[in-house]
C-alpha atoms as a PDB file:
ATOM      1  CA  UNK A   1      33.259   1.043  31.381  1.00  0.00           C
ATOM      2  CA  UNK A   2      36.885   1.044  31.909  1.00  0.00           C
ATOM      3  CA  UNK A   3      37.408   4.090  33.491  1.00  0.00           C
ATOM      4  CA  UNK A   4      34.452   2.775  36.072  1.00  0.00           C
ATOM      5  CA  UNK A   5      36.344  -0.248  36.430  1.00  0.00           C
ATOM      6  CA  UNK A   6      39.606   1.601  37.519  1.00  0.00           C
ATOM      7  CA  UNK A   7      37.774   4.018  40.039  1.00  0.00           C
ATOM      8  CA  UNK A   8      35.951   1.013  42.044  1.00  0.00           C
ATOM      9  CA  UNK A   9      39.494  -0.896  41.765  1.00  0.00           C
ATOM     10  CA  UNK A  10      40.954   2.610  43.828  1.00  0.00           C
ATOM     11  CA  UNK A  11      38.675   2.699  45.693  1.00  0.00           C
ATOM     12  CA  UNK A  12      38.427  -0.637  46.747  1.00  0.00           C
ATOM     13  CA  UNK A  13      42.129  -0.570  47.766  1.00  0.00           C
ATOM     14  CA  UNK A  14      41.571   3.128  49.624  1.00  0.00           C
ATOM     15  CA  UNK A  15      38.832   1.022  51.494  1.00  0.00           C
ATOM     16  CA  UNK A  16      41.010  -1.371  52.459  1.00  0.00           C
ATOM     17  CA  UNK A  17      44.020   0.413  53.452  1.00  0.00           C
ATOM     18  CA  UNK A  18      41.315   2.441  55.513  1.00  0.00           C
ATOM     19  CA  UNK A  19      40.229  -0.747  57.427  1.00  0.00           C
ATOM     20  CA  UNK A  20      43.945  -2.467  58.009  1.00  0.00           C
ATOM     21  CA  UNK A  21      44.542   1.187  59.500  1.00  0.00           C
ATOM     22  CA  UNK A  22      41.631   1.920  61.831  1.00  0.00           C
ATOM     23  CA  UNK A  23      41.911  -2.003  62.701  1.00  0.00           C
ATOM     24  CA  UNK A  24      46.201  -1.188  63.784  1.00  0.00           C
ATOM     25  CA  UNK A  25      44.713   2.005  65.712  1.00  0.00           C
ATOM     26  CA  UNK A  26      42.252  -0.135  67.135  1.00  0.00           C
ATOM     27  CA  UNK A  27      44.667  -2.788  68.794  1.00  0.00           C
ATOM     28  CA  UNK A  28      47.502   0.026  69.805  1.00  0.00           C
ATOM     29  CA  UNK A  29      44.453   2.242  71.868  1.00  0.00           C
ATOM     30  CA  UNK A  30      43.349  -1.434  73.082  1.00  0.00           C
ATOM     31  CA  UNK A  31      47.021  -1.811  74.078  1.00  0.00           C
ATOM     32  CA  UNK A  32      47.116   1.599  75.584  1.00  0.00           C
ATOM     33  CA  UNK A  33      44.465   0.822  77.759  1.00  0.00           C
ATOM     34  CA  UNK A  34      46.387  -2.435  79.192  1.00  0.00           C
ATOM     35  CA  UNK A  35      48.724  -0.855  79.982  1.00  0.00           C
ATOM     36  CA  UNK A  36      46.959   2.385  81.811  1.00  0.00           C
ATOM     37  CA  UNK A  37      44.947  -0.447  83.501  1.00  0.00           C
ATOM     38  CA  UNK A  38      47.722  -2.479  84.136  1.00  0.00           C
ATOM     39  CA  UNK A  39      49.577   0.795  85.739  1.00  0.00           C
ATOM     40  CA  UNK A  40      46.144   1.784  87.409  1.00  0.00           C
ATOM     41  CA  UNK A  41      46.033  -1.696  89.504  1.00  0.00           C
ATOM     42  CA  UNK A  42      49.286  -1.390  90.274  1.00  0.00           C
ATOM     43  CA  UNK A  43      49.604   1.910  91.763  1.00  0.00           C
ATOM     44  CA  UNK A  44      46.328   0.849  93.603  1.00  0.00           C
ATOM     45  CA  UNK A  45      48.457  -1.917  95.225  1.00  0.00           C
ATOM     46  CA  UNK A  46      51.393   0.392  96.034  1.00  0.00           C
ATOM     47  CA  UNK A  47      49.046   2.271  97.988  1.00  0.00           C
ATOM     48  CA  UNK A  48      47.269  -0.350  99.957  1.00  0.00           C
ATOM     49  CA  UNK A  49      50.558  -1.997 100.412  1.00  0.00           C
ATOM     50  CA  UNK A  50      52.169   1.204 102.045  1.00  0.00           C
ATOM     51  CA  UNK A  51      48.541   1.381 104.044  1.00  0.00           C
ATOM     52  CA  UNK A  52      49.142  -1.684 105.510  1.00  0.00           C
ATOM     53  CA  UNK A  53      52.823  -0.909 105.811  1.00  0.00           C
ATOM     54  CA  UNK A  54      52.227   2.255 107.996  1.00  0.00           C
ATOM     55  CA  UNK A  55      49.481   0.374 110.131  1.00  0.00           C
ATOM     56  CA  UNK A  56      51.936  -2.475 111.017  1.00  0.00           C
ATOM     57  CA  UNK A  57      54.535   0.602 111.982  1.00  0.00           C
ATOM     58  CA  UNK A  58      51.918   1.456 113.799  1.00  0.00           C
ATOM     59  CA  UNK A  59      51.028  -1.213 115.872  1.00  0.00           C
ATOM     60  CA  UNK A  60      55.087  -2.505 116.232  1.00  0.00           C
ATOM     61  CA  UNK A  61      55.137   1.185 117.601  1.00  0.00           C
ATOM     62  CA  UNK A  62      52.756   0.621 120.485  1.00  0.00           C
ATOM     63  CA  UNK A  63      53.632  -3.248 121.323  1.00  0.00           C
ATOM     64  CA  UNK A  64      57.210  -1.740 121.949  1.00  0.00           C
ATOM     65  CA  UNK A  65      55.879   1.475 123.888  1.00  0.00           C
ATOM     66  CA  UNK A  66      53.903  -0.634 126.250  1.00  0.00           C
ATOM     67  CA  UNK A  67      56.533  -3.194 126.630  1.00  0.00           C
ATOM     68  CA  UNK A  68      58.774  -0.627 127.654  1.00  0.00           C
ATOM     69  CA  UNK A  69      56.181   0.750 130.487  1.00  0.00           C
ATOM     70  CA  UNK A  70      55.973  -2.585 131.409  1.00  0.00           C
ATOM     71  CA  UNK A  71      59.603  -3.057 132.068  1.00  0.00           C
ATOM     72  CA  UNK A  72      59.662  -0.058 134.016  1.00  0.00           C
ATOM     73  CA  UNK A  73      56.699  -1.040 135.579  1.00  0.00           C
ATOM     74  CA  UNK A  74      58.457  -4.631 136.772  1.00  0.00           C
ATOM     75  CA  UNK A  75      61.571  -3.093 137.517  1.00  0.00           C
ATOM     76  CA  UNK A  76      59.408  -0.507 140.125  1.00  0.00           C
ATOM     77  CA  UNK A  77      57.812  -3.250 141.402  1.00  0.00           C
ATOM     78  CA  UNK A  78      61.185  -5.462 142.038  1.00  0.00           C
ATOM     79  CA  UNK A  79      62.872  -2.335 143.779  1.00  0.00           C
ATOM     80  CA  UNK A  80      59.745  -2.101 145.863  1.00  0.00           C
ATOM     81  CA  UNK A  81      59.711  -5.520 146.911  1.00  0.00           C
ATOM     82  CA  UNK A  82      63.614  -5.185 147.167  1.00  0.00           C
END
């Protein structure tokens, strides 16, 4: 009966030590996948930030093209008139 008594004591403890470990490896992949997330949302933001970025370029681009025709365009017109 003893030696019975020793074996379920082992592996009552080997149990345990089993369950604090997968429970750590648990929380750090739970952790790991914060952060991925975390990185995955912020990349995503980066990019529609830069998006919007290049479309305001974009549009400061052509307000400042066709306010330069239109200068040239007045200017035309003044001479003409003279």
């Amino acid at each position: 009966m003893a030696k019975n008594a020793k074996w379920k004591a082992a592996a009552h403890r080997a149990a345990k030590q089993a369950k604090k470990a997968a429970i750590a490896a648990a929380r750090e992949a739970d952790r790991l996948m914060r952060v991925a997330k975390q990185r995955v949302e912020s990349s995503g933001a980066k990019q529609r930030l830069k998006k919007a970025l290049q479309k305001a370029g974009r549009v400061l681009k052509a307000a400042g093209t066709a306010a330069v025709r239109a200068g040239i365009a007045a200017g035309k017109e003044a001479a003409r008139k003279g």
